[in-house]
PDB file of N, CA and C in Angstrom:
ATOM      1  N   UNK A   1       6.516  -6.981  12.710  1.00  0.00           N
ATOM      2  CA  UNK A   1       5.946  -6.307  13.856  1.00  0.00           C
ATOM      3  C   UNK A   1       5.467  -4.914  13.467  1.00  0.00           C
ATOM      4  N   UNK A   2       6.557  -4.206  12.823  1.00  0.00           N
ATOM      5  CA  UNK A   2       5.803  -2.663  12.330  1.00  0.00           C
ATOM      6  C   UNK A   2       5.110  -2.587  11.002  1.00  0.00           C
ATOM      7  N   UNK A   3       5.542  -3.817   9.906  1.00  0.00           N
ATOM      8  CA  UNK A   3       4.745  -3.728   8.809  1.00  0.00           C
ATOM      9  C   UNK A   3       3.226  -4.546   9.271  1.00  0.00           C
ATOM     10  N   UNK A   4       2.564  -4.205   7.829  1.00  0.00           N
ATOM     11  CA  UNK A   4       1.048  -4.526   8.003  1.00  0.00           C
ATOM     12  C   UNK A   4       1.133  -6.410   7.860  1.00  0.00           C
ATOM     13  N   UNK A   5       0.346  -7.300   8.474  1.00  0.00           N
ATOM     14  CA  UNK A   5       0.289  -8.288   8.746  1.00  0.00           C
ATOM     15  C   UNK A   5      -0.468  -8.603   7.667  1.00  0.00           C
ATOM     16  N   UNK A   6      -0.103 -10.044   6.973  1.00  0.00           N
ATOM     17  CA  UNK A   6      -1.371 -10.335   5.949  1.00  0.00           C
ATOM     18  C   UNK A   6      -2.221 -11.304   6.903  1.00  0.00           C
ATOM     19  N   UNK A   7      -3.399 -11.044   6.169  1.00  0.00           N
ATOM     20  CA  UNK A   7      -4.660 -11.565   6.573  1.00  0.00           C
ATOM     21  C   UNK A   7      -4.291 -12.917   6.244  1.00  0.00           C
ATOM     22  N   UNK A   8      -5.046 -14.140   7.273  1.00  0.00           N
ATOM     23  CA  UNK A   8      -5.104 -15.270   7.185  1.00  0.00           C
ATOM     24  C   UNK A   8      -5.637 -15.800   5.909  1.00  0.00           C
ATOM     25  N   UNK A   9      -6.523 -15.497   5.646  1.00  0.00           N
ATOM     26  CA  UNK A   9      -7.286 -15.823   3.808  1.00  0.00           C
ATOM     27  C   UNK A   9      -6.475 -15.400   3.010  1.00  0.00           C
ATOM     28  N   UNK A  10      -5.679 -14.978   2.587  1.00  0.00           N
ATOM     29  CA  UNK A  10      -4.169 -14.767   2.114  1.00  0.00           C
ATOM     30  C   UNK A  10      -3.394 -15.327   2.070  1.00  0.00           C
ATOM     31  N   UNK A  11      -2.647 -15.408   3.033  1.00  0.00           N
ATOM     32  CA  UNK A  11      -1.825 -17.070   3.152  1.00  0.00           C
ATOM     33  C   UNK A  11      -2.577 -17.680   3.250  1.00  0.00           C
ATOM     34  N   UNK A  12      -3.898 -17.976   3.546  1.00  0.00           N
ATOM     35  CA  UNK A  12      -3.968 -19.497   2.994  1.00  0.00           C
ATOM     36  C   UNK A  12      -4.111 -19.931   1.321  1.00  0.00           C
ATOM     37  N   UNK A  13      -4.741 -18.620   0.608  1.00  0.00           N
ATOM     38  CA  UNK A  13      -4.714 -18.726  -0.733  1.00  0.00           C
ATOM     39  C   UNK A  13      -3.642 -18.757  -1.218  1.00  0.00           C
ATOM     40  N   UNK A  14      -2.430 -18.194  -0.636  1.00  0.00           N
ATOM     41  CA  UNK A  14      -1.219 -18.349  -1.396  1.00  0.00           C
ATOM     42  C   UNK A  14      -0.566 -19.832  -1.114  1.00  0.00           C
ATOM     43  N   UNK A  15      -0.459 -20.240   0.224  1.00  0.00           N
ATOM     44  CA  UNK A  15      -0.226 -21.752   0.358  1.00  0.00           C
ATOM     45  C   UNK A  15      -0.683 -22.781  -0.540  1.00  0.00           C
ATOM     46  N   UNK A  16      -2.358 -22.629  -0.962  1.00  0.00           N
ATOM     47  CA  UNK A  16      -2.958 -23.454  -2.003  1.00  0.00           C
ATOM     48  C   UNK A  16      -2.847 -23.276  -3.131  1.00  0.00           C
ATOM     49  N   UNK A  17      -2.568 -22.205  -3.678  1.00  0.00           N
ATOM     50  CA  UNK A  17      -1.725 -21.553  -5.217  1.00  0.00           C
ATOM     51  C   UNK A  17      -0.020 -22.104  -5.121  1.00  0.00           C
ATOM     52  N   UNK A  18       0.287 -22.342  -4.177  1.00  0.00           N
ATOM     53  CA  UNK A  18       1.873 -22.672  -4.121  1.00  0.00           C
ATOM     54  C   UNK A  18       1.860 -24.622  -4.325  1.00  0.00           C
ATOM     55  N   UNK A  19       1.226 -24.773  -3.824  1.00  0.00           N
ATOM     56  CA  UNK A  19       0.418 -26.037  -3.955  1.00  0.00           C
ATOM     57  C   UNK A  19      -0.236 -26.898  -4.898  1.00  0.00           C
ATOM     58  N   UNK A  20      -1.116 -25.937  -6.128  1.00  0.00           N
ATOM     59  CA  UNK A  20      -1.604 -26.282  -7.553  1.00  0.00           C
ATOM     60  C   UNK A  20      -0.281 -25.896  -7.840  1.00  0.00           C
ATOM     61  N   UNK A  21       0.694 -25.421  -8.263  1.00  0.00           N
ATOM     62  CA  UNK A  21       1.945 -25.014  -8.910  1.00  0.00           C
ATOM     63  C   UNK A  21       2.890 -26.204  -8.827  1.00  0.00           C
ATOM     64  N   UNK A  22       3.107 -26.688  -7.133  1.00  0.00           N
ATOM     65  CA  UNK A  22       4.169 -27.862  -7.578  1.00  0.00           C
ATOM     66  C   UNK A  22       3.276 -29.259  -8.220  1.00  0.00           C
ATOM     67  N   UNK A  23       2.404 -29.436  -7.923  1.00  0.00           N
ATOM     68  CA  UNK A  23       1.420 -30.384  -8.830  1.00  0.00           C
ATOM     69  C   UNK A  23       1.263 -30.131 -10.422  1.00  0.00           C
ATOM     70  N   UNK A  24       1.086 -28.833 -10.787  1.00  0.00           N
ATOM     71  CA  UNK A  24       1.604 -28.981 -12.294  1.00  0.00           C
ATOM     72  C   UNK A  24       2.915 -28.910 -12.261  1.00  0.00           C
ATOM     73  N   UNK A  25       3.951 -29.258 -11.606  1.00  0.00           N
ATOM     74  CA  UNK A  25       4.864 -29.368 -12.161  1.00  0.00           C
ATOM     75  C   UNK A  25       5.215 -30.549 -12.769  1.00  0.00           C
ATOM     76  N   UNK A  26       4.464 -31.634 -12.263  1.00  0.00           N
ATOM     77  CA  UNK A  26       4.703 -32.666 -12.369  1.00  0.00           C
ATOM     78  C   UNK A  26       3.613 -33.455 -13.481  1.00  0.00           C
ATOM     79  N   UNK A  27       3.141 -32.722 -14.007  1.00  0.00           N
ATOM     80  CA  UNK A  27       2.243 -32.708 -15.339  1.00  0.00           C
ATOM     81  C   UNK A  27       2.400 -32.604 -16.388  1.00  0.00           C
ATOM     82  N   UNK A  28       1.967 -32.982 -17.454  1.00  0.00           N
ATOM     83  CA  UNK A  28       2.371 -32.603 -19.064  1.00  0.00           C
ATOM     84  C   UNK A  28       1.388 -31.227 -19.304  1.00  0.00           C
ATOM     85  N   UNK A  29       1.783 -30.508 -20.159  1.00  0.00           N
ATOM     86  CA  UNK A  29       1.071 -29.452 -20.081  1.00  0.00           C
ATOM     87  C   UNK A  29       0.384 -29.738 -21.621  1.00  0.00           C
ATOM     88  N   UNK A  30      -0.069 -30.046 -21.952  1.00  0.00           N
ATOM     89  CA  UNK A  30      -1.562 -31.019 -22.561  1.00  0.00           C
ATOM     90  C   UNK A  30      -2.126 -31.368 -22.214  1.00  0.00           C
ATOM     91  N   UNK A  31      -1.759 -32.092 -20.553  1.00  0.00           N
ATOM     92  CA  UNK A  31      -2.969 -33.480 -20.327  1.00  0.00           C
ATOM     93  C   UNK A  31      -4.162 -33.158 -19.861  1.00  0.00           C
ATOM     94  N   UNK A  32      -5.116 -33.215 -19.477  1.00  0.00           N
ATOM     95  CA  UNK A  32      -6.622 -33.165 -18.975  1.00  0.00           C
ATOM     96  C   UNK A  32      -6.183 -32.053 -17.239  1.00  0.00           C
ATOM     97  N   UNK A  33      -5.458 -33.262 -16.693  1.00  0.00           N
ATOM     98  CA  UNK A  33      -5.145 -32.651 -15.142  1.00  0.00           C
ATOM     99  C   UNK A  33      -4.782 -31.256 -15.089  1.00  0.00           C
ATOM    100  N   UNK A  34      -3.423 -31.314 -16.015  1.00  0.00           N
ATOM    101  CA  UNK A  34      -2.818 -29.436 -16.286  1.00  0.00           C
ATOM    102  C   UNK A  34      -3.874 -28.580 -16.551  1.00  0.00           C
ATOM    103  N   UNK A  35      -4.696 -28.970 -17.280  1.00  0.00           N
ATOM    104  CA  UNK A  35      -5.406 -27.802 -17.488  1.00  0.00           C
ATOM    105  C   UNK A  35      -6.879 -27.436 -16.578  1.00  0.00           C
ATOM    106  N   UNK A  36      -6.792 -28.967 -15.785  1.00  0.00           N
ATOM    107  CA  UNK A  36      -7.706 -28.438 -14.451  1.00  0.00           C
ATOM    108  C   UNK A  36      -6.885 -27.857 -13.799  1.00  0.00           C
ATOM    109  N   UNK A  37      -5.713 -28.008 -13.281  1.00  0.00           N
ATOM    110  CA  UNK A  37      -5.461 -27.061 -12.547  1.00  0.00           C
ATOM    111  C   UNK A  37      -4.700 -26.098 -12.496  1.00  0.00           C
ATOM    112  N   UNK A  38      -4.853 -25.822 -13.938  1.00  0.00           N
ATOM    113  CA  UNK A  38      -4.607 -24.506 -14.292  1.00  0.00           C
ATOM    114  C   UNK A  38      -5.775 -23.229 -14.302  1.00  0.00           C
ATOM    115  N   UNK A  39      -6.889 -23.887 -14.647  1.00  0.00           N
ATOM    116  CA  UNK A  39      -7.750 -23.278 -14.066  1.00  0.00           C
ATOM    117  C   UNK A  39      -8.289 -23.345 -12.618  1.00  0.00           C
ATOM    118  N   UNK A  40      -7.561 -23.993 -11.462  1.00  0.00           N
ATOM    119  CA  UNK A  40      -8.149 -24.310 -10.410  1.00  0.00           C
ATOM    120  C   UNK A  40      -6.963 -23.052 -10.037  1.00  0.00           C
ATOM    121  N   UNK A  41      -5.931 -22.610 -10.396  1.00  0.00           N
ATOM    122  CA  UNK A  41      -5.236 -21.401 -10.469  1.00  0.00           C
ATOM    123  C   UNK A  41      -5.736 -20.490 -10.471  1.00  0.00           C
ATOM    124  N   UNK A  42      -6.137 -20.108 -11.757  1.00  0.00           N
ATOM    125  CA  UNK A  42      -6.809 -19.079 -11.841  1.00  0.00           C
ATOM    126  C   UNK A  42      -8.044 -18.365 -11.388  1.00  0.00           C
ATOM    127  N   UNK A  43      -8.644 -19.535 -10.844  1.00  0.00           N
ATOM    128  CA  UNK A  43      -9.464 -18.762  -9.862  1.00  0.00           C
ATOM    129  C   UNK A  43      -8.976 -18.607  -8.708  1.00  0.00           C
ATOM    130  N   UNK A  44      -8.001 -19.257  -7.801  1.00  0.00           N
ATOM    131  CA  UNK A  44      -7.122 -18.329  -6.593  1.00  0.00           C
ATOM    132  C   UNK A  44      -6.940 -17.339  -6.899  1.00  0.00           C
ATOM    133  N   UNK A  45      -6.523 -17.140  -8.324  1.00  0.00           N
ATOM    134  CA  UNK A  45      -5.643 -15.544  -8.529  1.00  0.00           C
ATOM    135  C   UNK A  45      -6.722 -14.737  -8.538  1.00  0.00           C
ATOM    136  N   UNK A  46      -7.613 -15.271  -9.162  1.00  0.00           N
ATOM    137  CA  UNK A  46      -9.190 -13.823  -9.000  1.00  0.00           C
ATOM    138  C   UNK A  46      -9.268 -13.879  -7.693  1.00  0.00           C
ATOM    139  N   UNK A  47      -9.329 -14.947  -6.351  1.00  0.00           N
ATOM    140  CA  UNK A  47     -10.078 -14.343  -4.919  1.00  0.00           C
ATOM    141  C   UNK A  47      -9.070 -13.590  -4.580  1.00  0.00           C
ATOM    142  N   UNK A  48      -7.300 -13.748  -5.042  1.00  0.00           N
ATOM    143  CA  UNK A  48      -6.758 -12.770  -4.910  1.00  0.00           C
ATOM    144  C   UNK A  48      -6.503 -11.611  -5.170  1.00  0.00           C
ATOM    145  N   UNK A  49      -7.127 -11.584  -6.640  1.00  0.00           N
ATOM    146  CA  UNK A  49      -6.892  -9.859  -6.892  1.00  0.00           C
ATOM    147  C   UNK A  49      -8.633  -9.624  -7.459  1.00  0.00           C
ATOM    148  N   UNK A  50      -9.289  -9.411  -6.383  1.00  0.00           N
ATOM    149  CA  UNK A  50     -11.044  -9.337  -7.292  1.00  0.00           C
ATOM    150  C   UNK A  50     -10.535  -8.170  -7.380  1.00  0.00           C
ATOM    151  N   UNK A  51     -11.572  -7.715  -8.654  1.00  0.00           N
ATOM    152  CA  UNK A  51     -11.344  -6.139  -9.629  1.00  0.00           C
ATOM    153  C   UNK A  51     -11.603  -5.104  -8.668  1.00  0.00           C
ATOM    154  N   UNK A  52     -12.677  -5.205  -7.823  1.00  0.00           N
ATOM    155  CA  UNK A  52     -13.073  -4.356  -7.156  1.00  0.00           C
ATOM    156  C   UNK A  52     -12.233  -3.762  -6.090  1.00  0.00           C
ATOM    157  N   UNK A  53     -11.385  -4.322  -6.085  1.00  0.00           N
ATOM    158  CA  UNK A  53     -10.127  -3.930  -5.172  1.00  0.00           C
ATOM    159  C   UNK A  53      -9.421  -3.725  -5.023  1.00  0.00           C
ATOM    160  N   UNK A  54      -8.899  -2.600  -6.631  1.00  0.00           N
ATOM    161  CA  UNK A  54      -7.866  -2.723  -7.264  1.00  0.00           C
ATOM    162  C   UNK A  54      -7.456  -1.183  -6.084  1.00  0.00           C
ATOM    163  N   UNK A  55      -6.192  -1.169  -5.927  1.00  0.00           N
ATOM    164  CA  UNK A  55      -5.007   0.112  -5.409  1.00  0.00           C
ATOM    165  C   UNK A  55      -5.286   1.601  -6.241  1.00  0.00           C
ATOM    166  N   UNK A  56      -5.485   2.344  -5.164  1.00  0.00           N
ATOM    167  CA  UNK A  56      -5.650   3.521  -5.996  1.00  0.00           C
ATOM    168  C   UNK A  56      -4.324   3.933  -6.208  1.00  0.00           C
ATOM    169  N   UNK A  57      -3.386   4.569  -7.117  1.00  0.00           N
ATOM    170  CA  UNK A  57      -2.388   5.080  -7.155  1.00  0.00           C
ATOM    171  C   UNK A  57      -2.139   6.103  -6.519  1.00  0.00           C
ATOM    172  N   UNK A  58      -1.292   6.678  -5.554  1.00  0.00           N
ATOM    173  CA  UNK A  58      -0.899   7.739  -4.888  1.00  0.00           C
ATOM    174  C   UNK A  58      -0.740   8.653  -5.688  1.00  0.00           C
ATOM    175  N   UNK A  59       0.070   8.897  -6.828  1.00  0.00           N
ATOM    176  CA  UNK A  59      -0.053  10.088  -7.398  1.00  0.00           C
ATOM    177  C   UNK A  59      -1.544  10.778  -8.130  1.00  0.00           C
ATOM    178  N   UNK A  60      -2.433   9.646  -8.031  1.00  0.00           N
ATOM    179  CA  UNK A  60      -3.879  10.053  -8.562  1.00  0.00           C
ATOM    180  C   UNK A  60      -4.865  10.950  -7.569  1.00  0.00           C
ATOM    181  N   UNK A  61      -4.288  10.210  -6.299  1.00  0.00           N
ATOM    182  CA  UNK A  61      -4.803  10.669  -5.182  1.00  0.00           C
ATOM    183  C   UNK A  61      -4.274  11.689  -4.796  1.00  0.00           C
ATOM    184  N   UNK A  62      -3.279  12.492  -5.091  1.00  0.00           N
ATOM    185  CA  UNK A  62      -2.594  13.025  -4.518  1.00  0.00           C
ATOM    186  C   UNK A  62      -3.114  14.443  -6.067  1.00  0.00           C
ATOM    187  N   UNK A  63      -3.293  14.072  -7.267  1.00  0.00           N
ATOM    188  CA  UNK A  63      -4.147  15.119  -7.985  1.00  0.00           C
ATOM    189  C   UNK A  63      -4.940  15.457  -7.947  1.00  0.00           C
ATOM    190  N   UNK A  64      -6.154  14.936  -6.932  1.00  0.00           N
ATOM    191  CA  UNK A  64      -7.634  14.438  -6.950  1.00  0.00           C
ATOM    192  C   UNK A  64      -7.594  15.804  -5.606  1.00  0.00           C
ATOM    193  N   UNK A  65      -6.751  15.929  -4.931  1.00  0.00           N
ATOM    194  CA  UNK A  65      -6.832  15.963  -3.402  1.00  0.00           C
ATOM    195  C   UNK A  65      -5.991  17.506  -3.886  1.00  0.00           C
ATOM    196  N   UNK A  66      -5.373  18.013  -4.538  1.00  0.00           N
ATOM    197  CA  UNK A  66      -4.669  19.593  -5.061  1.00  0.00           C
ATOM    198  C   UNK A  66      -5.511  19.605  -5.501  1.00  0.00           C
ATOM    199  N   UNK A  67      -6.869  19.549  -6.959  1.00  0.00           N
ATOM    200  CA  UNK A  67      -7.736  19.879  -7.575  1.00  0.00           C
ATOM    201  C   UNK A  67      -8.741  20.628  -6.159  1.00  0.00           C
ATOM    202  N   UNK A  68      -8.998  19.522  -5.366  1.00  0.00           N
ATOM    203  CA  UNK A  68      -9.922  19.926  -4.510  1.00  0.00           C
ATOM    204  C   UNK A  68      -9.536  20.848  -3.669  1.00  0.00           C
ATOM    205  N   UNK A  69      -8.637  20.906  -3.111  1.00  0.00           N
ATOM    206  CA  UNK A  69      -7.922  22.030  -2.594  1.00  0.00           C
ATOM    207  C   UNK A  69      -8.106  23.507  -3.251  1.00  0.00           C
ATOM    208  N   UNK A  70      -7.160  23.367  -4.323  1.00  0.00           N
ATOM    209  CA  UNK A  70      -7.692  24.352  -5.102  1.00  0.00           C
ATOM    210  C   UNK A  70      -9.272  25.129  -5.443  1.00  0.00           C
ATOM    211  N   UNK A  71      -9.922  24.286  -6.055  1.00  0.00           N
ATOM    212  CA  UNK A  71     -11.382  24.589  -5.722  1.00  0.00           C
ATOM    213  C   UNK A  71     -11.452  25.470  -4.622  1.00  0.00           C
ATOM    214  N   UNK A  72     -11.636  24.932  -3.600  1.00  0.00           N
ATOM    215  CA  UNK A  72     -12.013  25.473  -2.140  1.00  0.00           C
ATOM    216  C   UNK A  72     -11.361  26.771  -1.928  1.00  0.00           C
ATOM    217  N   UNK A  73     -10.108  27.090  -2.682  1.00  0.00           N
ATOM    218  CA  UNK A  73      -9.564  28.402  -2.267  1.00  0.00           C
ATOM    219  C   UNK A  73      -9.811  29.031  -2.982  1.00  0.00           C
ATOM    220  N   UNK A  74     -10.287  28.640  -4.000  1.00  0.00           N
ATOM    221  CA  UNK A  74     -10.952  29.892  -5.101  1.00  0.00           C
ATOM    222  C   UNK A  74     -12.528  30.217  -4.577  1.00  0.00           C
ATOM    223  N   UNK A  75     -13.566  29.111  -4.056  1.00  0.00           N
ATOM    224  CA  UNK A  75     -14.682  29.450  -3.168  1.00  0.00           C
ATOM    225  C   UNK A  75     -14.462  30.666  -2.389  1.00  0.00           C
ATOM    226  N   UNK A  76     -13.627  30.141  -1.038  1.00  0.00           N
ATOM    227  CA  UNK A  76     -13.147  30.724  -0.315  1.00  0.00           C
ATOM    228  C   UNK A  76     -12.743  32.102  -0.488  1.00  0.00           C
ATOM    229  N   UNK A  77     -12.202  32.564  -1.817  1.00  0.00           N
ATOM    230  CA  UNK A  77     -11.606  33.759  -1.796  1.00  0.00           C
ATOM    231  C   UNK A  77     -12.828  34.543  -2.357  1.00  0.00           C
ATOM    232  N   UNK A  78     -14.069  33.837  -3.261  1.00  0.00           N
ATOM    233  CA  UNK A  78     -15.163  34.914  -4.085  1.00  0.00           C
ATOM    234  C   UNK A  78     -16.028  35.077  -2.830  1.00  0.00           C
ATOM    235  N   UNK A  79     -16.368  33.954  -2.053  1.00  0.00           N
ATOM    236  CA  UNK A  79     -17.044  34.553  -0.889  1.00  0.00           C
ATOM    237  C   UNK A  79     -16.577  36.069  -0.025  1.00  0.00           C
ATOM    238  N   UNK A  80     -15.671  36.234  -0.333  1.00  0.00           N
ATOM    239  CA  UNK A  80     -15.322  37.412   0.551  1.00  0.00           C
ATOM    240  C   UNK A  80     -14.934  38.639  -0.852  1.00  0.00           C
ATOM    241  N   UNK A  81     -14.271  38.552  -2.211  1.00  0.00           N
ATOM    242  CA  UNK A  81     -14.332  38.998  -3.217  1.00  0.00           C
ATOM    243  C   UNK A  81     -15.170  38.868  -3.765  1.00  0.00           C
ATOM    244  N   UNK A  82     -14.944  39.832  -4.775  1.00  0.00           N
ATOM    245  CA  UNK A  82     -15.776  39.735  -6.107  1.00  0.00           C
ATOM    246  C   UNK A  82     -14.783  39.291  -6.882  1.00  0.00           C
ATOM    247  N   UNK A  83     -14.947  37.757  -7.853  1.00  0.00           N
ATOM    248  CA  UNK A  83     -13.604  37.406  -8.269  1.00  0.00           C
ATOM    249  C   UNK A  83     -14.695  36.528  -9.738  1.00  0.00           C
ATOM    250  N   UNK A  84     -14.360  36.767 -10.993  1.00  0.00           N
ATOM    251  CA  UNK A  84     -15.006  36.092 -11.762  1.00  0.00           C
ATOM    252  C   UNK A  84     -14.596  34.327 -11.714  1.00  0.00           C
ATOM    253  N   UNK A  85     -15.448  33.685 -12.236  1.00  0.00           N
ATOM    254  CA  UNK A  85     -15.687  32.425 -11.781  1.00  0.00           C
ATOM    255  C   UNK A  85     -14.526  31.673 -13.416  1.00  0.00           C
ATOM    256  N   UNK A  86     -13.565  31.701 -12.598  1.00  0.00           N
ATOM    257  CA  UNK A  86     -12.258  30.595 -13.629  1.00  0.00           C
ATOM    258  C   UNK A  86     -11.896  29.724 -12.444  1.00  0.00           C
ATOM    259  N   UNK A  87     -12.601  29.190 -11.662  1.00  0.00           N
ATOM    260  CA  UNK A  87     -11.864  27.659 -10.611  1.00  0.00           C
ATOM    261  C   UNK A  87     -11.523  26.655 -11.879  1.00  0.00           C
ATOM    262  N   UNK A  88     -12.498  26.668 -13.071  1.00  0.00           N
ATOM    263  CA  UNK A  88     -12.042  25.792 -13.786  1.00  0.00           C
ATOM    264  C   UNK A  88     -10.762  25.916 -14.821  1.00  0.00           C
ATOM    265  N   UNK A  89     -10.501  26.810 -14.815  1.00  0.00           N
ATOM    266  CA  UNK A  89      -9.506  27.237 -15.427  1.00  0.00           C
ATOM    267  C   UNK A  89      -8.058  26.863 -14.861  1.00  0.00           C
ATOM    268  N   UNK A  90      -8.065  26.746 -13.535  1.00  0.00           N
ATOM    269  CA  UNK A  90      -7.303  26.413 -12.456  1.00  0.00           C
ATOM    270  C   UNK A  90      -6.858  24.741 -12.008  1.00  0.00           C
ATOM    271  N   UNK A  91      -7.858  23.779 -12.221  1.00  0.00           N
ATOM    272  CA  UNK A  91      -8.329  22.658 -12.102  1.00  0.00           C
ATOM    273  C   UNK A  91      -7.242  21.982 -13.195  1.00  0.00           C
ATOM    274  N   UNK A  92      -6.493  20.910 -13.128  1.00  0.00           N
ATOM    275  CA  UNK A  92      -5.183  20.151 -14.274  1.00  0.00           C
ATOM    276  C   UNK A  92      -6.685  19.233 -14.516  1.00  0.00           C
ATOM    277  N   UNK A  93      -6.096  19.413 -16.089  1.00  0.00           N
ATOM    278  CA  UNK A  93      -6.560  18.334 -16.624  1.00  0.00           C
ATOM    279  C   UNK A  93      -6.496  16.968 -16.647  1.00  0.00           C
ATOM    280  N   UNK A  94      -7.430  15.794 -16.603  1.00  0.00           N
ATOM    281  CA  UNK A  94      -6.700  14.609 -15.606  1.00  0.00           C
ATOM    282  C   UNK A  94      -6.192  13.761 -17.508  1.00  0.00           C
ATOM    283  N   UNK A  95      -5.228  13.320 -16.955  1.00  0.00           N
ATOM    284  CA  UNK A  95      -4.272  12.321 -18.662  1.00  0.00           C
ATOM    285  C   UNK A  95      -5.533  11.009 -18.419  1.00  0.00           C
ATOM    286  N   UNK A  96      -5.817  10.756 -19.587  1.00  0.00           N
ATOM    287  CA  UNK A  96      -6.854   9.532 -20.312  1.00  0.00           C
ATOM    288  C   UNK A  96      -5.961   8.266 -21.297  1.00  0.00           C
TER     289      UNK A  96
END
């Protein structure tokens, strides 16, 4: 009731992934069938996780969002000062 509800196309992809799973169970994992539907798997798992939709991490967002902050108060303060221009100096370097 207070958590987020999954979407119907969700469970139903997970019902039909739960579904190719007990069917290979009952497979040799050589035979022709296993490996159809092992790939009939793996494409559930892509409509489930397409790339494009990957989770931004909170702590990324949460550096992204102090950087910008920052910025703005160093704006903020030369507009009314005379303050030489180090915002970048100020700005964390993001880890690669």
């Amino acid at each position: 009731m207070f958590g987020r509800e999954p979407k119907i196309e969700a469970v139903k992809l997970q019902e039909i992934k739960l579904d190719i799973l007990d069917h290979m169970i009952n497979e040799t994992p050589g035979s022709d069938r296993f490996s159809a539907l092992r790939k009939e798997l793996e494409k559930i798992e892509k409509m489930q996780n397409p790339k494009g939709m990957q989770k931004i991490d909170i702590n990324t967002a949460l550096l992204v969002g102090g950087n910008l902050l920052g910025i703005l108060v160093i704006v903020a303060y030369e507009q009314k000062h005379v303050f030489a221009s180090t915002a970048r100096n100020f700005v964390l370097k993001t880890k690669t």
